[in-house]
Protein backbone atom coordinates (compact mmCIF):
# COMPACT_ATOMS: atom_id res chain seq x y z
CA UNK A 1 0.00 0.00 0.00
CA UNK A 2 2.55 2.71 0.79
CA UNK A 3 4.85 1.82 -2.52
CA UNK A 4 1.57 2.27 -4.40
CA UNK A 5 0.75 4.98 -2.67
CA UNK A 6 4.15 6.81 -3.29
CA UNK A 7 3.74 5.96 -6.98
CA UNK A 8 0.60 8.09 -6.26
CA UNK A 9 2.18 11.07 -4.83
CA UNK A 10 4.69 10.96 -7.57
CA UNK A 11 2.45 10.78 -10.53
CA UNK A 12 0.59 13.83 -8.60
CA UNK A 13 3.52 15.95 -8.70
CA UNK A 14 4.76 15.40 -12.16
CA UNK A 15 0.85 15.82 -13.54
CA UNK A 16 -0.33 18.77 -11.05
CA UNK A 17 2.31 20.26 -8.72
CA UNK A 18 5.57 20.50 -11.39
CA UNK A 19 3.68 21.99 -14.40
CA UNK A 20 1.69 25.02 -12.02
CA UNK A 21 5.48 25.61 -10.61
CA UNK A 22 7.04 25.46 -13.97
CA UNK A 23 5.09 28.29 -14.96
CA UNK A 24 5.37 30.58 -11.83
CA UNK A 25 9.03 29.65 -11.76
CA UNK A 26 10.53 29.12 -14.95
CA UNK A 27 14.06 28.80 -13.42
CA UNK A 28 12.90 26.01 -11.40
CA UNK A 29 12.91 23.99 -14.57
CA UNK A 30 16.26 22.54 -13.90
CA UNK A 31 15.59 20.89 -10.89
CA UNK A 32 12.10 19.76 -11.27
CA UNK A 33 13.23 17.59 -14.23
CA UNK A 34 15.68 16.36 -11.83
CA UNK A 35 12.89 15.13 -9.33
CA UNK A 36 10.85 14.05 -12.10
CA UNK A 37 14.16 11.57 -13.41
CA UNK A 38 14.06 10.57 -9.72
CA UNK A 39 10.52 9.65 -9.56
CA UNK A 40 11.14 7.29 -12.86
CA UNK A 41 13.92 5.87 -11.31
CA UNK A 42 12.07 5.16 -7.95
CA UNK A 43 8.87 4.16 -9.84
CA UNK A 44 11.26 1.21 -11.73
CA UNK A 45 12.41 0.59 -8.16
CA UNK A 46 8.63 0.04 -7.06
CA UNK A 47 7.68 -2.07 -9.69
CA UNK A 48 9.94 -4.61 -9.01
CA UNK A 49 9.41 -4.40 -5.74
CA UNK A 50 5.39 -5.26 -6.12
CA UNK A 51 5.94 -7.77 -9.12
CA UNK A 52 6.32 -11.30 -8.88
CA UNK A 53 7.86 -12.43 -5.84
CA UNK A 54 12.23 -12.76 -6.47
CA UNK A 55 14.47 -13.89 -4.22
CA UNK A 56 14.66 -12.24 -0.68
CA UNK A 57 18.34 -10.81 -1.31
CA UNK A 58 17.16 -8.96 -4.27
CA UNK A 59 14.30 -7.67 -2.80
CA UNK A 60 16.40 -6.25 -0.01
CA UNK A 61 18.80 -4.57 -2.86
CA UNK A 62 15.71 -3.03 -3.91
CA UNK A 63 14.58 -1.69 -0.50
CA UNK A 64 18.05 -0.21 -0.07
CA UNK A 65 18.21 1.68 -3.74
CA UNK A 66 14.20 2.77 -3.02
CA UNK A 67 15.50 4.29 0.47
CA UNK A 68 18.88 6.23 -0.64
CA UNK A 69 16.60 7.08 -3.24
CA UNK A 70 14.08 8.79 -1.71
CA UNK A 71 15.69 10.39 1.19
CA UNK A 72 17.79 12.22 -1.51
CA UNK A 73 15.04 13.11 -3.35
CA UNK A 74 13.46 14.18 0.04
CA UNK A 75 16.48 16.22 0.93
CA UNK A 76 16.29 18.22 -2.84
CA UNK A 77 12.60 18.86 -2.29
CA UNK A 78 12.85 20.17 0.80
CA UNK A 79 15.79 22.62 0.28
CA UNK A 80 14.59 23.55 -3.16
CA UNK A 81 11.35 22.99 -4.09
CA UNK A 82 9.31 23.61 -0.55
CA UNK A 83 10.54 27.28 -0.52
CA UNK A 84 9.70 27.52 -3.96
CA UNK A 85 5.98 26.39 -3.64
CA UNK A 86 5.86 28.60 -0.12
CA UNK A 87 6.88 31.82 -1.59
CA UNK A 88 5.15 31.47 -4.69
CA UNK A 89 1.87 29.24 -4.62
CA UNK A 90 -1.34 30.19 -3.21
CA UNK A 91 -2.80 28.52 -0.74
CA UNK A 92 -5.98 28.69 -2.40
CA UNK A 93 -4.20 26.96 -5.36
CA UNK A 94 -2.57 24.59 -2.58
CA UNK A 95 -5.99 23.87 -0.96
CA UNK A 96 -7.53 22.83 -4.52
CA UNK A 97 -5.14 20.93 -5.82
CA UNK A 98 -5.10 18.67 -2.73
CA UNK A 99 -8.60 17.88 -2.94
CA UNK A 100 -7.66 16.66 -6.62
CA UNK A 101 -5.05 14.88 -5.71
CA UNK A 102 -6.83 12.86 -2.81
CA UNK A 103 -9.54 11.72 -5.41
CA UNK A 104 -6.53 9.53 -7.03
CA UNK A 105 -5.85 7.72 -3.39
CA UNK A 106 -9.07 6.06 -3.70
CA UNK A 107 -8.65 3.11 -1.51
CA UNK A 108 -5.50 4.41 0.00
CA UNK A 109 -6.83 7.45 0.84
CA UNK A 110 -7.04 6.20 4.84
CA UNK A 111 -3.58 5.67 5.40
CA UNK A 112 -2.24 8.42 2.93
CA UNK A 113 -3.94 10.95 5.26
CA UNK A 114 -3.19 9.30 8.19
CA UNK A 115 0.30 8.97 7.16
CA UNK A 116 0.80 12.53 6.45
CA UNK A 117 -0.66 13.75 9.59
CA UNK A 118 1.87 11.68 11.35
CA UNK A 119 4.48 13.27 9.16
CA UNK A 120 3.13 16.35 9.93
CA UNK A 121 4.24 19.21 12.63
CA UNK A 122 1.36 20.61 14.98
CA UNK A 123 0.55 24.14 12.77
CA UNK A 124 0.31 21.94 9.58
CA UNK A 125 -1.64 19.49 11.60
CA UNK A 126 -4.01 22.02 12.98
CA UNK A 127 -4.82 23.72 9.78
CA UNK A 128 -5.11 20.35 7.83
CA UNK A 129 -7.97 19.98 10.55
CA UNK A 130 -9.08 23.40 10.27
CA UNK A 131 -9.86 22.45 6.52
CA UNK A 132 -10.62 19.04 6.14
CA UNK A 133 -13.95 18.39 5.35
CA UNK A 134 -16.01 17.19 8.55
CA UNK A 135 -16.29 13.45 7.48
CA UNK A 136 -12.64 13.09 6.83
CA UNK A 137 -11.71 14.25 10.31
CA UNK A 138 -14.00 12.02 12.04
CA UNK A 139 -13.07 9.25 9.92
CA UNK A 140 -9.64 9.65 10.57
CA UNK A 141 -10.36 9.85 14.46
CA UNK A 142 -12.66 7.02 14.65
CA UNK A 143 -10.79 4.63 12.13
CA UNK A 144 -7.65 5.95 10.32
CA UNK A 145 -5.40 6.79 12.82
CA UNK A 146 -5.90 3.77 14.92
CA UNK A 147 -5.53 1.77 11.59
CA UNK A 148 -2.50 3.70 10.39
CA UNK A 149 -1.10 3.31 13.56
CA UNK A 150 -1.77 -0.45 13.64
CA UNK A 151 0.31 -1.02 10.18
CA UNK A 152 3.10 1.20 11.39
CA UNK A 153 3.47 -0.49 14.35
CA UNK A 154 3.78 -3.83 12.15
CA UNK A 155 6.81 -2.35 10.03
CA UNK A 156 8.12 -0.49 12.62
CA UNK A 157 7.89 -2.45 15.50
């Protein structure tokens, strides 16, 4: 669920996020086909991963290229690309294309909002329950978070 889910977030950046930024930033260019390359690469990554089972040593090369994968990728968004979409994106903008973006979790949609409210720090927390529609925060506090927190518990420990 959370590979799939990441293959998600991806495909929502490269379709929604890195075009509307590409054309409030043209100089962003540069490094948004960089994050784009690494979102291929990580997708190829996932595949494999969620394909026919392979032999366990394999899989665990996998996991390691999908994690130094990711947490650089993490580490260019966040020192280029967050200050980029904070100075120059609306939040109205922000606000809508979220809601679009959640219609493409379908099924997932539990523990990809549970997971990012974990992720979360308490002023992004509070205004993602300011916003959220009134269903989506009871569902979370009746059944996602518990659920969420079940599952991460499980690969955790």
């Amino acid at each position: 669920m959370q590979l799939r889910a990441l293959h998600h977030h991806h495909s929502d950046e490269d379709a929604n996020i890195w075009p509307h930024l590409r054309s409030l930033v043209p100089e962003a260019t540069e490094v948004l086909d960089r994050l784009e390359a690494d979102h291929q690469e990580m997708d190829d990554v996932i595949e494999r991963l969620t394909g026919p089972r392979r032999p366990a040593p394999e899989q665990a090369s996998d996991l390691r290229s999908l994690h130094t994968l990711l947490n650089a990728h993490l580490d260019l968004e966040e020192s280029r690309v967050v200050p980029l979409i904070r100075s120059h994106v609306t939040p109205g903008w922000w606000e809508e294309a979220g809601k679009e973006v959640s219609k493409n979790h379908g099924r997932d949609l539990p523990m990809v909002a549970a997971w990012t409210l974990d992720a979360a720090d308490e002023e992004q927390r509070a205004h993602i329950f300011a916003t959220a529609p009134l269903l989506l925060r009871v569902l979370y506090r009746l059944s996602w978070r518990r659920a969420y927190e079940r599952r991460a518990a499980q690969v955790f420990g």
